[in-house]
N, C-alpha and C. Protein backbone atom coordinates (compact mmCIF):
# COMPACT_ATOMS: atom_id res chain seq x y z
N UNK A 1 86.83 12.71 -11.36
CA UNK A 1 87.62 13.94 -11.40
C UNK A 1 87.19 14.93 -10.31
N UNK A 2 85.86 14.94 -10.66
CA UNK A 2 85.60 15.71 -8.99
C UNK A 2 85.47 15.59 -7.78
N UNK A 3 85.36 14.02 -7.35
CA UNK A 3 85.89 13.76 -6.10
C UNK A 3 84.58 13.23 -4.88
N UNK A 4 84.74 12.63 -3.87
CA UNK A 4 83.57 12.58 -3.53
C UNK A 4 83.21 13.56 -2.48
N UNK A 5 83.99 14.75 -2.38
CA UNK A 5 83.22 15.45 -1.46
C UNK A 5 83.16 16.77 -2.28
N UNK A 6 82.99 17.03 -3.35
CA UNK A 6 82.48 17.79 -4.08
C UNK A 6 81.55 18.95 -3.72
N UNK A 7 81.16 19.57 -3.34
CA UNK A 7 80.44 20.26 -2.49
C UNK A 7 79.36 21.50 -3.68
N UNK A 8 79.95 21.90 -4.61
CA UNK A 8 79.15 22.80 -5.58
C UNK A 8 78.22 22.08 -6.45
N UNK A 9 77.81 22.86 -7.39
CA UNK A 9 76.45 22.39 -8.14
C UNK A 9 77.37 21.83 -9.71
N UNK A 10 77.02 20.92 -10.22
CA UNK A 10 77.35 20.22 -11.02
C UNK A 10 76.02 20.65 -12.10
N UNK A 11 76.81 21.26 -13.24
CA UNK A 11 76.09 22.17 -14.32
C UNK A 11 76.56 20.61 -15.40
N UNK A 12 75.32 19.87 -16.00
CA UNK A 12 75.99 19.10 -16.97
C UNK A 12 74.55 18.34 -17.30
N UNK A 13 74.69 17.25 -19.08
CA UNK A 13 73.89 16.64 -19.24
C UNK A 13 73.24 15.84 -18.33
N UNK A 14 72.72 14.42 -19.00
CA UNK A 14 72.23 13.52 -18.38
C UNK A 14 73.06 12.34 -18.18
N UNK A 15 73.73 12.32 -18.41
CA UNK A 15 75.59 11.06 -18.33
C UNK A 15 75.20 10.51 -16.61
N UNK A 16 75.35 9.12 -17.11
CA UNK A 16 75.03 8.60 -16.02
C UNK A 16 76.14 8.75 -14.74
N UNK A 17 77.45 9.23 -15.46
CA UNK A 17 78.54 9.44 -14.41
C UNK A 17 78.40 10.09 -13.03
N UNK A 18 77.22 11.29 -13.55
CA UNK A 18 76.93 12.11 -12.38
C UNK A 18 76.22 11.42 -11.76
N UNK A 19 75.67 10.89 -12.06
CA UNK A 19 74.38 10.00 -11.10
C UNK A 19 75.05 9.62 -9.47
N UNK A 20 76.21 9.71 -8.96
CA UNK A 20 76.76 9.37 -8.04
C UNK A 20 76.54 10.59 -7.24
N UNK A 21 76.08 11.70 -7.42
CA UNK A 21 76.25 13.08 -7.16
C UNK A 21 74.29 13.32 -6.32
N UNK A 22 74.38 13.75 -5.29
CA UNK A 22 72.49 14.25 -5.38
C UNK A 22 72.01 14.77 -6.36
N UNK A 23 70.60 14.65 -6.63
CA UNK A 23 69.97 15.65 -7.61
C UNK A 23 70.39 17.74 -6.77
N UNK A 24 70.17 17.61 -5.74
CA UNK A 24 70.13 18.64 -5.12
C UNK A 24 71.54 19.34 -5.40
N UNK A 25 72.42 19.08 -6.00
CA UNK A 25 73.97 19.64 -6.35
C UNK A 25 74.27 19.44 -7.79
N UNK A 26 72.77 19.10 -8.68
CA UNK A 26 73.02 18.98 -9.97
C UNK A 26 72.27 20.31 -10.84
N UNK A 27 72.08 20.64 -11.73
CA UNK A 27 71.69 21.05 -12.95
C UNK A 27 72.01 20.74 -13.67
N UNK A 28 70.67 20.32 -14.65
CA UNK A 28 70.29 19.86 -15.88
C UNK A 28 70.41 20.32 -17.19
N UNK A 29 71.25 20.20 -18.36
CA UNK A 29 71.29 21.07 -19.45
C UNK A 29 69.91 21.17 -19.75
N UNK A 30 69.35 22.86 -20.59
CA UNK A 30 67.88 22.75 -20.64
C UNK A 30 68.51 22.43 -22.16
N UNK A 31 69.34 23.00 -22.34
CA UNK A 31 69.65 22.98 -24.14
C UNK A 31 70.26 21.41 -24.41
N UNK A 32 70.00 20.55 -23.62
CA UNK A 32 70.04 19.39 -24.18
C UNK A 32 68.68 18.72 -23.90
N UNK A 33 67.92 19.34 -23.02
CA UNK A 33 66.46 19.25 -23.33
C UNK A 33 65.39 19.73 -24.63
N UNK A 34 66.14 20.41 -24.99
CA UNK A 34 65.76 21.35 -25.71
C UNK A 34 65.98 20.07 -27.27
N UNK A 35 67.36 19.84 -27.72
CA UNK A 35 67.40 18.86 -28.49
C UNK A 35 66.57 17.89 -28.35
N UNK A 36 66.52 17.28 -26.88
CA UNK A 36 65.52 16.49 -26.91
C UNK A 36 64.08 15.45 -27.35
N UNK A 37 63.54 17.50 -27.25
CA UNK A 37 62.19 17.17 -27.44
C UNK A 37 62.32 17.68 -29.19
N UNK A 38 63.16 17.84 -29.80
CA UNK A 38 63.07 18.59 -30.89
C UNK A 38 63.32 17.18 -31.91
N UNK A 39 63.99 16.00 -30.85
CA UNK A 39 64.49 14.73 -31.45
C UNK A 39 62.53 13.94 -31.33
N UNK A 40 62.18 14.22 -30.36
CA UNK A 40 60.74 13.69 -30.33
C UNK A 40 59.75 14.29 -31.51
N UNK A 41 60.05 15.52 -31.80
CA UNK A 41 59.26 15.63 -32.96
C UNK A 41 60.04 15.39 -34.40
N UNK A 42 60.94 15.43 -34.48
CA UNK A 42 61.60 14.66 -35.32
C UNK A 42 60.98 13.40 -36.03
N UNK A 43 61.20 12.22 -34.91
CA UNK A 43 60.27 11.27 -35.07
C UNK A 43 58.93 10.98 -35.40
N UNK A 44 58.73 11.62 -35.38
CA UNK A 44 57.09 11.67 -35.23
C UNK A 44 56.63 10.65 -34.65
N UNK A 45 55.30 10.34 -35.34
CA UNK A 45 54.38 9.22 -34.57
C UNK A 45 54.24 9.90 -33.55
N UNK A 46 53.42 8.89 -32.00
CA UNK A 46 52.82 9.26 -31.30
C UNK A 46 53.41 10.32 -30.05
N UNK A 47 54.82 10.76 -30.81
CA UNK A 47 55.66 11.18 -29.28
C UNK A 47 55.65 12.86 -30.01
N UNK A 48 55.37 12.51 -31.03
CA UNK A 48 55.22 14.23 -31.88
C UNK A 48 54.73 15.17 -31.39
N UNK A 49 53.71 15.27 -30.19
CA UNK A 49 52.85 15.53 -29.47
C UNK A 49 53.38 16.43 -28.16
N UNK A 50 54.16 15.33 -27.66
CA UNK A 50 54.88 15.56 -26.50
C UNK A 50 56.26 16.38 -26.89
N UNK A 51 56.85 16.42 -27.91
CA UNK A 51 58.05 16.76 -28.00
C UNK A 51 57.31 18.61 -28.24
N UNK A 52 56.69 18.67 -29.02
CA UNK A 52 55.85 20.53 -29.38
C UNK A 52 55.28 20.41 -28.31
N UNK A 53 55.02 20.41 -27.33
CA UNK A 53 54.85 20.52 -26.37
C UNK A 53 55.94 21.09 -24.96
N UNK A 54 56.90 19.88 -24.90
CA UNK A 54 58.09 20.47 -24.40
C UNK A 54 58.94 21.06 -24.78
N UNK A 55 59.04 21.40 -25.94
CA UNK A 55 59.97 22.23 -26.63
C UNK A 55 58.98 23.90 -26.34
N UNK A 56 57.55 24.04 -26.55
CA UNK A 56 56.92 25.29 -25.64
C UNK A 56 57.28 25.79 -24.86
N UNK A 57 57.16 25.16 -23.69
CA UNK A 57 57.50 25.35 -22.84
C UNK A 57 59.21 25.34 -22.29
N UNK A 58 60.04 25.12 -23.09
CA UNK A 58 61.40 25.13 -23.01
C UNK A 58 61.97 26.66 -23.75
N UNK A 59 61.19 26.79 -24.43
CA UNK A 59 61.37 28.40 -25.34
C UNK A 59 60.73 28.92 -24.44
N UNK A 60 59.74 28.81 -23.82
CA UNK A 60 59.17 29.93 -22.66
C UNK A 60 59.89 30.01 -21.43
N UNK A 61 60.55 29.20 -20.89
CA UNK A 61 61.36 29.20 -19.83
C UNK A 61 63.01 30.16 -20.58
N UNK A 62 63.44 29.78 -21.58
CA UNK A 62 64.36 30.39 -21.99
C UNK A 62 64.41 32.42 -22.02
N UNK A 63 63.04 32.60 -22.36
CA UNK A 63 62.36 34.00 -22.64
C UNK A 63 62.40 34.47 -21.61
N UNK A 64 61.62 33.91 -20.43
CA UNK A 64 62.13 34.51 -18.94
C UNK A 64 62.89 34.71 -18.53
N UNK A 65 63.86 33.66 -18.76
CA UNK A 65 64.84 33.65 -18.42
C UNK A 65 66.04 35.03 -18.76
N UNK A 66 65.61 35.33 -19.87
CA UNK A 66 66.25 36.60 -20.69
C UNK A 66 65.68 37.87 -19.78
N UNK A 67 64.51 37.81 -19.82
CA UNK A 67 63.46 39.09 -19.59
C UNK A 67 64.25 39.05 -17.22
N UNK A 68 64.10 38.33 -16.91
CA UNK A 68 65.43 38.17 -15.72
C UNK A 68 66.67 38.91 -15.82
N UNK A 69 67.19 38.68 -16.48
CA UNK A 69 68.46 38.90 -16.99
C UNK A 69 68.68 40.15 -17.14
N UNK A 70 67.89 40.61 -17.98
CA UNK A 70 67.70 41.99 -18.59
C UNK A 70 66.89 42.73 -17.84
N UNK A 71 66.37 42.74 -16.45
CA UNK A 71 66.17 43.42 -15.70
C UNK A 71 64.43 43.78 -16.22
N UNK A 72 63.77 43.03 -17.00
CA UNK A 72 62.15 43.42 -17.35
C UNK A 72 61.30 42.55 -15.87
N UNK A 73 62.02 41.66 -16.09
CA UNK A 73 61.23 41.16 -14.10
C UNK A 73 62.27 41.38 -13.36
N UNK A 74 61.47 41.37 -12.04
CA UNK A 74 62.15 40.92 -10.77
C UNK A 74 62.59 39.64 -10.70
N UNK A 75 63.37 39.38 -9.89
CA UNK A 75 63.39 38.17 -9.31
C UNK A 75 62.06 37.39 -8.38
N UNK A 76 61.55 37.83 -7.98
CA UNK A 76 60.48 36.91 -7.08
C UNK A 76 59.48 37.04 -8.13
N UNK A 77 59.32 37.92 -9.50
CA UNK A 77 58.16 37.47 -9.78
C UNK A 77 58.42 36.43 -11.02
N UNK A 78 59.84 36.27 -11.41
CA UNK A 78 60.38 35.54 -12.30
C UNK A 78 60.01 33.99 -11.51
N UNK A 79 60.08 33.88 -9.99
CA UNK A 79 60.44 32.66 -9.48
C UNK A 79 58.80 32.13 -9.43
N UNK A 80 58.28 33.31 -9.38
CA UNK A 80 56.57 32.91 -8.75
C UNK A 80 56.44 32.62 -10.38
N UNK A 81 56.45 32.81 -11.36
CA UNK A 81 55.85 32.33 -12.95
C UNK A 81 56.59 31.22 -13.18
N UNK A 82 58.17 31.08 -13.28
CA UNK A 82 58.89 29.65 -13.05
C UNK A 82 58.18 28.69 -11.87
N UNK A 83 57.57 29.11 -10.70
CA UNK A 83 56.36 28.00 -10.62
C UNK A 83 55.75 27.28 -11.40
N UNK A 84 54.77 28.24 -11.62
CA UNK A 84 53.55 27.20 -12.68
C UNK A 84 54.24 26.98 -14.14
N UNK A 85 55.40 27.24 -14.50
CA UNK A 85 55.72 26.52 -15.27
C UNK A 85 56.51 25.31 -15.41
N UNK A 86 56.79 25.06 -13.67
CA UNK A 86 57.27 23.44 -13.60
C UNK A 86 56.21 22.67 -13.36
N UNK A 87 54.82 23.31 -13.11
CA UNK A 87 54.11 22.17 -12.84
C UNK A 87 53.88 21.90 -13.99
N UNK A 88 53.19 22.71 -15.26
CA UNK A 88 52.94 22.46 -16.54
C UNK A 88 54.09 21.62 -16.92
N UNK A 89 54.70 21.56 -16.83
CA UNK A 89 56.01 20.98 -17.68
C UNK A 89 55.92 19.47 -17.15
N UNK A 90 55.79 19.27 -15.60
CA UNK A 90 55.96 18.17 -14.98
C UNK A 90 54.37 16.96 -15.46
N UNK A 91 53.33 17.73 -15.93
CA UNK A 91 52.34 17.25 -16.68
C UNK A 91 52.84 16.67 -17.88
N UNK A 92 53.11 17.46 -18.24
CA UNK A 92 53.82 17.56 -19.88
C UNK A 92 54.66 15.93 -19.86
N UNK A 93 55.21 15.93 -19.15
CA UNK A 93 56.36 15.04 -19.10
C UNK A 93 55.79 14.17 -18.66
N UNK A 94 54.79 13.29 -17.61
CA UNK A 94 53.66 12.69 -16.74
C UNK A 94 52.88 11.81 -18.33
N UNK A 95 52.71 12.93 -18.97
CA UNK A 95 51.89 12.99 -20.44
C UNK A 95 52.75 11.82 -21.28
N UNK A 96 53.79 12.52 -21.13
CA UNK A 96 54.80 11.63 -22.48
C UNK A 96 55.41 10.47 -22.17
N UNK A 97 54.96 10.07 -20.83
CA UNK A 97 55.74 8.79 -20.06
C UNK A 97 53.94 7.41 -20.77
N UNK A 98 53.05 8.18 -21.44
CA UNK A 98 52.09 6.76 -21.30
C UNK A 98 52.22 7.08 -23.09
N UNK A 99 52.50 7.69 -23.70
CA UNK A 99 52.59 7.79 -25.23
C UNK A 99 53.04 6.47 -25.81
N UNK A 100 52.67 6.48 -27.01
CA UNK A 100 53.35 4.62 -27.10
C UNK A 100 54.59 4.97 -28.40
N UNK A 101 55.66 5.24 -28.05
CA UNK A 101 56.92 6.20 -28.25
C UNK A 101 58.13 5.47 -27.06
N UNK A 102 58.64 4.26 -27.80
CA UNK A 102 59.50 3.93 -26.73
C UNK A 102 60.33 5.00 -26.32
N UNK A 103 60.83 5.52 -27.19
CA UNK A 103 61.85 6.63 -27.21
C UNK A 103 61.26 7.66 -26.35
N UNK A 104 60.66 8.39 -26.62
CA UNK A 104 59.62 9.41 -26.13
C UNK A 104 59.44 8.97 -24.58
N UNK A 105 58.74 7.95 -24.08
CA UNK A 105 58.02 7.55 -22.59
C UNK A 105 59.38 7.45 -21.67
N UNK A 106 60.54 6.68 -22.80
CA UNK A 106 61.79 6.95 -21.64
C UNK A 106 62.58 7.82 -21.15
N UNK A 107 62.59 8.70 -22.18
CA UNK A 107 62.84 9.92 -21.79
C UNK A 107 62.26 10.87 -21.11
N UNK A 108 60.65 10.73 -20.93
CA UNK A 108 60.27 11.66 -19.81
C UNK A 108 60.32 10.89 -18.74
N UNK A 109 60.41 9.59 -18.58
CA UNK A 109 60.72 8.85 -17.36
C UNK A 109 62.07 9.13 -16.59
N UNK A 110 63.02 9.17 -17.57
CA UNK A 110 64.29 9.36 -17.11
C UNK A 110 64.54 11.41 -16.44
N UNK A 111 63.26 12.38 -16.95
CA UNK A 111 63.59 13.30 -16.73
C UNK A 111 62.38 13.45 -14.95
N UNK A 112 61.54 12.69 -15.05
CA UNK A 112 60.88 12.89 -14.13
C UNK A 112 61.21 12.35 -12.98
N UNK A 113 62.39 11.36 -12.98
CA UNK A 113 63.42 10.78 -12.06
C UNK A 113 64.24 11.61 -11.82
N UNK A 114 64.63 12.67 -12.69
CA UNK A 114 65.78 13.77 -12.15
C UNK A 114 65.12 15.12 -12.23
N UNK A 115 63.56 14.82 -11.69
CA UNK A 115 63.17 16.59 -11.98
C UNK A 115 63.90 17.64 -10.83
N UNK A 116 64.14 17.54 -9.65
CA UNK A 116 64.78 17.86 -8.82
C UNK A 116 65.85 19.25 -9.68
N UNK A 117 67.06 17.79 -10.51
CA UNK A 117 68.05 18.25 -10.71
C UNK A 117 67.61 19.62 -11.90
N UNK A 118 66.19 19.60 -12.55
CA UNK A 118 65.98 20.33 -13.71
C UNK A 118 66.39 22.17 -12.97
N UNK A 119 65.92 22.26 -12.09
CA UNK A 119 64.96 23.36 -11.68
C UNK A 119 65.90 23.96 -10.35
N UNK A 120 67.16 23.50 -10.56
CA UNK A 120 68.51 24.19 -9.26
C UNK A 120 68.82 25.70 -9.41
N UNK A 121 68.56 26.02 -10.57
CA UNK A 121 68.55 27.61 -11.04
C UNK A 121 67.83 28.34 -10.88
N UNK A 122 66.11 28.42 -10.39
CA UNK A 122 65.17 28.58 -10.10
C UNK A 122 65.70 29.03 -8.23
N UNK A 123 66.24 27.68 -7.78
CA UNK A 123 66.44 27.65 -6.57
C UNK A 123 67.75 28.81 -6.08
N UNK A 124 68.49 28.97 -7.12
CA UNK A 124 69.59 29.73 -6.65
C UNK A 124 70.49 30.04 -8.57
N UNK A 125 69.47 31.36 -8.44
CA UNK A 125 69.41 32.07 -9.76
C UNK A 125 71.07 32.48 -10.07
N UNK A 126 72.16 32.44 -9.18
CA UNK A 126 73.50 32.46 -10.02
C UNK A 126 73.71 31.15 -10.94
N UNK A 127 73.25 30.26 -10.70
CA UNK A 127 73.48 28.69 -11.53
C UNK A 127 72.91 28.66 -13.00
N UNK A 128 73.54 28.76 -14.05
CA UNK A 128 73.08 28.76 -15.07
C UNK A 128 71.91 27.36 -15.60
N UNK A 129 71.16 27.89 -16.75
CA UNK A 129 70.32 26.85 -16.83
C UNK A 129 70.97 25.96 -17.90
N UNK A 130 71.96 26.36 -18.38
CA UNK A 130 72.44 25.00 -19.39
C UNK A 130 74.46 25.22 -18.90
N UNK A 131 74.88 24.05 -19.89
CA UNK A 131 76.37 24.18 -19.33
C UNK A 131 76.72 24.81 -20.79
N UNK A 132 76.54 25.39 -21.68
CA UNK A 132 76.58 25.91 -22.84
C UNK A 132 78.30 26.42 -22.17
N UNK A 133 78.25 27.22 -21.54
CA UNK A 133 79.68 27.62 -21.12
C UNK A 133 81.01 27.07 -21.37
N UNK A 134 80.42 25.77 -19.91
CA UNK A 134 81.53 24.39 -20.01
C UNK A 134 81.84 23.89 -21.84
N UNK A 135 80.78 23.61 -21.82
CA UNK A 135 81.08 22.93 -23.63
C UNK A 135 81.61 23.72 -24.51
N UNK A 136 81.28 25.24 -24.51
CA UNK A 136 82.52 26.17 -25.23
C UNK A 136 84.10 26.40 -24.99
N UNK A 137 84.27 25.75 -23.12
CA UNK A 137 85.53 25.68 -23.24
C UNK A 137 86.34 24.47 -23.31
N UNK A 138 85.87 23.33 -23.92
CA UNK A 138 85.83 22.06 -23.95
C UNK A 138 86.15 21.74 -25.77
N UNK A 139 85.39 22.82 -26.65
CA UNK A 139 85.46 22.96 -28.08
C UNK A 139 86.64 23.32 -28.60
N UNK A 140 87.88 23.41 -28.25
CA UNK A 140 89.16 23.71 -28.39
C UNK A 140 90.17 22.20 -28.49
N UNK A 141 89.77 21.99 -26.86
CA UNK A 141 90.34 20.40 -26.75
C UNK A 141 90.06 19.40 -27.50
N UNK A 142 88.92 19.21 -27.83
CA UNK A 142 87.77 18.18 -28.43
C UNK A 142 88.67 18.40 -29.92
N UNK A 143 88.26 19.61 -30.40
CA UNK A 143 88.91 20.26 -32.06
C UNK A 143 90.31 19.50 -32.08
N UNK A 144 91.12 20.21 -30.91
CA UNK A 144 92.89 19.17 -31.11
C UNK A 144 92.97 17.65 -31.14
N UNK A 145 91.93 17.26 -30.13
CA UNK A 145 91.90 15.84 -30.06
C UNK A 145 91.55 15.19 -31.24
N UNK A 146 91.05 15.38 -32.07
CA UNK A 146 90.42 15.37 -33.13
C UNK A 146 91.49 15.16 -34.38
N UNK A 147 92.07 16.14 -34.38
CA UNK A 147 92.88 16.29 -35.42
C UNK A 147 94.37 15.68 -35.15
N UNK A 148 94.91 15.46 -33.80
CA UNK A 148 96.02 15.20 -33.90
C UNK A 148 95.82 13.44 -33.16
N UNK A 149 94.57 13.29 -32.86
CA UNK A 149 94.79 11.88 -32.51
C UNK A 149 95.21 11.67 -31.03
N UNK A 150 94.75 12.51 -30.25
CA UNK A 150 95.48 12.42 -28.82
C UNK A 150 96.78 12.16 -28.79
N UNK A 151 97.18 11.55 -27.16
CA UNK A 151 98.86 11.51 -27.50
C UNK A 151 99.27 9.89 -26.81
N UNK A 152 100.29 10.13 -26.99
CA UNK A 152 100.84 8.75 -26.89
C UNK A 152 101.73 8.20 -25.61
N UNK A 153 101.09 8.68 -24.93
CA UNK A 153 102.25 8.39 -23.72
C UNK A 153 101.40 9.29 -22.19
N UNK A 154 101.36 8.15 -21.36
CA UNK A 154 100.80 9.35 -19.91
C UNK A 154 101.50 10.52 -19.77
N UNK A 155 103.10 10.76 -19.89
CA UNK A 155 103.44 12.42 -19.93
C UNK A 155 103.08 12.96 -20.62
N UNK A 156 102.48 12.45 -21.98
CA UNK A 156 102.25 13.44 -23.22
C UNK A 156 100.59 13.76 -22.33
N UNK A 157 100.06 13.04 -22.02
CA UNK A 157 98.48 13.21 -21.73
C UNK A 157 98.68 14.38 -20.44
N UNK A 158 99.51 13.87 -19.31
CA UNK A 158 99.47 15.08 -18.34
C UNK A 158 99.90 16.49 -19.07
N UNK A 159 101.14 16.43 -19.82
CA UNK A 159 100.90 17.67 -20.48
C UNK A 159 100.26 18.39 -21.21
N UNK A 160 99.08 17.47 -21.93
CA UNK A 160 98.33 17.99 -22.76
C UNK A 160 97.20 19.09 -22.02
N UNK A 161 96.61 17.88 -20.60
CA UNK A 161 95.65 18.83 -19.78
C UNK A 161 96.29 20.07 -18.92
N UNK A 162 97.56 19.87 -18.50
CA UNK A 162 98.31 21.01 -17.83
C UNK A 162 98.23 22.66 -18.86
N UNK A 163 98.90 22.13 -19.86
CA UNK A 163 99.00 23.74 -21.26
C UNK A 163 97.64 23.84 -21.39
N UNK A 164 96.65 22.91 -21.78
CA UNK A 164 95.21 23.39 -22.12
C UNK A 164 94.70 24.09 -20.80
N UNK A 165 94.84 23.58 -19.97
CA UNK A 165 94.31 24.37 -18.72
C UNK A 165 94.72 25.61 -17.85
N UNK A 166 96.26 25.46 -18.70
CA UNK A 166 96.88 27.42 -18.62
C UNK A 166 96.08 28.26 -19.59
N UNK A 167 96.30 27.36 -20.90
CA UNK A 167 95.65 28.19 -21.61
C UNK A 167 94.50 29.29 -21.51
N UNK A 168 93.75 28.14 -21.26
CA UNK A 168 92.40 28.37 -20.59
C UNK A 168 91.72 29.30 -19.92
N UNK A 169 92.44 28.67 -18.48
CA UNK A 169 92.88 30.11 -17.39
C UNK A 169 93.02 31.23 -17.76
N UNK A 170 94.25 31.41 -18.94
CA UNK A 170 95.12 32.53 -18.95
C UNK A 170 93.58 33.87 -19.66
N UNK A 171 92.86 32.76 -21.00
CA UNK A 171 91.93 33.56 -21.57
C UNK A 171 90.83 34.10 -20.54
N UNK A 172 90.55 33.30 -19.61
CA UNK A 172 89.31 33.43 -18.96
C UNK A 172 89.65 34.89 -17.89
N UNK A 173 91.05 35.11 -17.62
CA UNK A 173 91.37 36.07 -16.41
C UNK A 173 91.82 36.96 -17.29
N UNK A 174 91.90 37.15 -19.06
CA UNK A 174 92.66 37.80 -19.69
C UNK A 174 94.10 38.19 -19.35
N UNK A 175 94.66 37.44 -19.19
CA UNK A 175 96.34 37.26 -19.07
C UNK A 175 96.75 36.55 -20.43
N UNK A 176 98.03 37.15 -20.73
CA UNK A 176 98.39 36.74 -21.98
C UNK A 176 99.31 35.65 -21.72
N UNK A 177 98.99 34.39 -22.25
CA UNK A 177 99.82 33.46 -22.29
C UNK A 177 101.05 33.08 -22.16
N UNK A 178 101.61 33.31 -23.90
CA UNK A 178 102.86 33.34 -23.73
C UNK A 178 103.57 34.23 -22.92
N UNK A 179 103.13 35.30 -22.22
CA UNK A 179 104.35 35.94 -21.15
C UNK A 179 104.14 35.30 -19.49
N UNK A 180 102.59 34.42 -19.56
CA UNK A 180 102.46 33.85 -18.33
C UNK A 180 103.61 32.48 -18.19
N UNK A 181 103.75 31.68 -19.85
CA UNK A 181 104.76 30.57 -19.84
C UNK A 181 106.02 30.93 -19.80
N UNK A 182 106.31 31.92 -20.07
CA UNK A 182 107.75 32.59 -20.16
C UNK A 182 108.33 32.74 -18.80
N UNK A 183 106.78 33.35 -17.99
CA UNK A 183 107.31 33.57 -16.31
C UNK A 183 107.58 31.96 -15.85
N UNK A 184 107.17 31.34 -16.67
CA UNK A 184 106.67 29.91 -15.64
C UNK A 184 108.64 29.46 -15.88
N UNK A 185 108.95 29.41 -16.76
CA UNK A 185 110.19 29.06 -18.11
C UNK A 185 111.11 29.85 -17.32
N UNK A 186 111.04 31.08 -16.46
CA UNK A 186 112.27 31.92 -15.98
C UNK A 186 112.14 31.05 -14.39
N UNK A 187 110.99 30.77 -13.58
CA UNK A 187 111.20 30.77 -12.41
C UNK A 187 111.85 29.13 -12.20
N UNK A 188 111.22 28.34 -13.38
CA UNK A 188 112.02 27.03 -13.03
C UNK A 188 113.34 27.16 -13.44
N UNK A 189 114.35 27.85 -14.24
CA UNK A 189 115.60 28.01 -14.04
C UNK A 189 116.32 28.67 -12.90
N UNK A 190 115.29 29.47 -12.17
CA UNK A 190 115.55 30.45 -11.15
C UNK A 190 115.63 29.26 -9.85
N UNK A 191 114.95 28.36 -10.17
CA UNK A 191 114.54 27.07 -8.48
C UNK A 191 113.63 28.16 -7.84
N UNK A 192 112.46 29.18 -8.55
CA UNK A 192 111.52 29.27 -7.63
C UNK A 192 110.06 29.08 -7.85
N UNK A 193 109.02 29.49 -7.41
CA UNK A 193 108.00 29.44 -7.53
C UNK A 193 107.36 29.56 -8.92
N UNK A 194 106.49 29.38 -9.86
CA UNK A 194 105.92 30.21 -10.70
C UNK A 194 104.76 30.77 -10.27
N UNK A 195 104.39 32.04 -11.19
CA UNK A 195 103.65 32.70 -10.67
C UNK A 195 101.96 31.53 -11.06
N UNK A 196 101.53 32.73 -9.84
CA UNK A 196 100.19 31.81 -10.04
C UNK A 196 99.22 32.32 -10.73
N UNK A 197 98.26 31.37 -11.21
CA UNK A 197 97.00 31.30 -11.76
C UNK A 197 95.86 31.64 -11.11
N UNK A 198 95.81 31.06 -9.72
CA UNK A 198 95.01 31.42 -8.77
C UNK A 198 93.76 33.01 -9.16
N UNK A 199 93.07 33.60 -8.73
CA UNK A 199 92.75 34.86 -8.57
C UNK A 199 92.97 35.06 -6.77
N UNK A 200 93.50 36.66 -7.43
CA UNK A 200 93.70 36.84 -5.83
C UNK A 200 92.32 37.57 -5.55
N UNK A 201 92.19 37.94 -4.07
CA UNK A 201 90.60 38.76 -3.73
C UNK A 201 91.50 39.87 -2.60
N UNK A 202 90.78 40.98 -2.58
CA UNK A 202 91.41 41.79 -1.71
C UNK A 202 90.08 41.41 -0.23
């Protein structure tokens, strides 16, 4: 869907789909890290260890992350403490790759193969650290799909993503819908344009 010359940062789990993508144009959900390690202590046994561990340090990165936000740090001194807390973390994870926790060792294997992609927000603080966003506007579609069984026919499917993605739009720019479909509904009887979705910029 996104193409191969894609050029922005790809905010998303660990789905191997992206894997076609650099680490350097990815970010890593932390809040599916966050489940993660919360699934490692879950389990217990020997990965119990490692999971209270990274889950620490995942609530401490989250806290900064706020205290950023909210203007209690700077930026450079947020970036200089998000230092030493990737090296700790990258221990952490180093740690949980020799645990005898199949579950557990592959998963910090698989994160220490994409540490790169963890830590893109650090590098360029507009990039959020989880896609929490994306997946809230995804919880609508998912809900219909759900209940009505998808649809039955490739026009029914192009139309399904076309209206969901006015929809969408329309909430995100606060434009009201039904008078945006109504314009759409007058200009194709008219043979002209509909108006656009676009944002304009002065």
């Amino acid at each position: 869907m996104l193409g191969q010359d894609y050029a922005g940062i790809i905010g998303s789990d660990r789905a191997k789909a992206y894997d076609r993508y650099p680490l350097r144009q990815r970010q890593l959900c932390w809040a599916h890290l966050r489940r993660d390690a919360q699934a490692m202590i879950d389990r217990g046994g020997p990965g119990r260890k490692v999971g209270e561990q990274l889950l620490e340090h995942i609530d401490v990165l989250f806290h900064w992350r706020r205290w950023l936000r909210e203007g209690q740090w700077s930026r450079r001194t947020w970036q200089e403490q998000m230092g030493g807390l990737r090296r700790s973390f990258r221990q952490e994870l180093e740690w949980g790759t020799t645990v005898r926790c199949r579950k557990t060792a592959a998963t910090c294997r698989n994160l220490l193969a994409k540490e790169w992609a963890l830590w893109t927000f650090v590098r360029i603080p507009e990039i959020e650290e989880t896609n929490n966003c994306a997946e809230r506007q995804l919880r609508h579609p998912v809900q219909w799909r759900k209940t009505s069984y998808g649809t039955a026919s490739e026009t029914g499917s192009r139309f399904v993503e076309s209206i969901l993605t006015v929809l969408a739009t329309c909430q995100q720019q606060k434009h009201n819908a039904f008078a945006y479909l109504t314009a759409c509904c007058h200009a194709f009887f008219r043979g002209t344009s509909p108006p656009a979705l676009l944002p304009t910029y002065a």
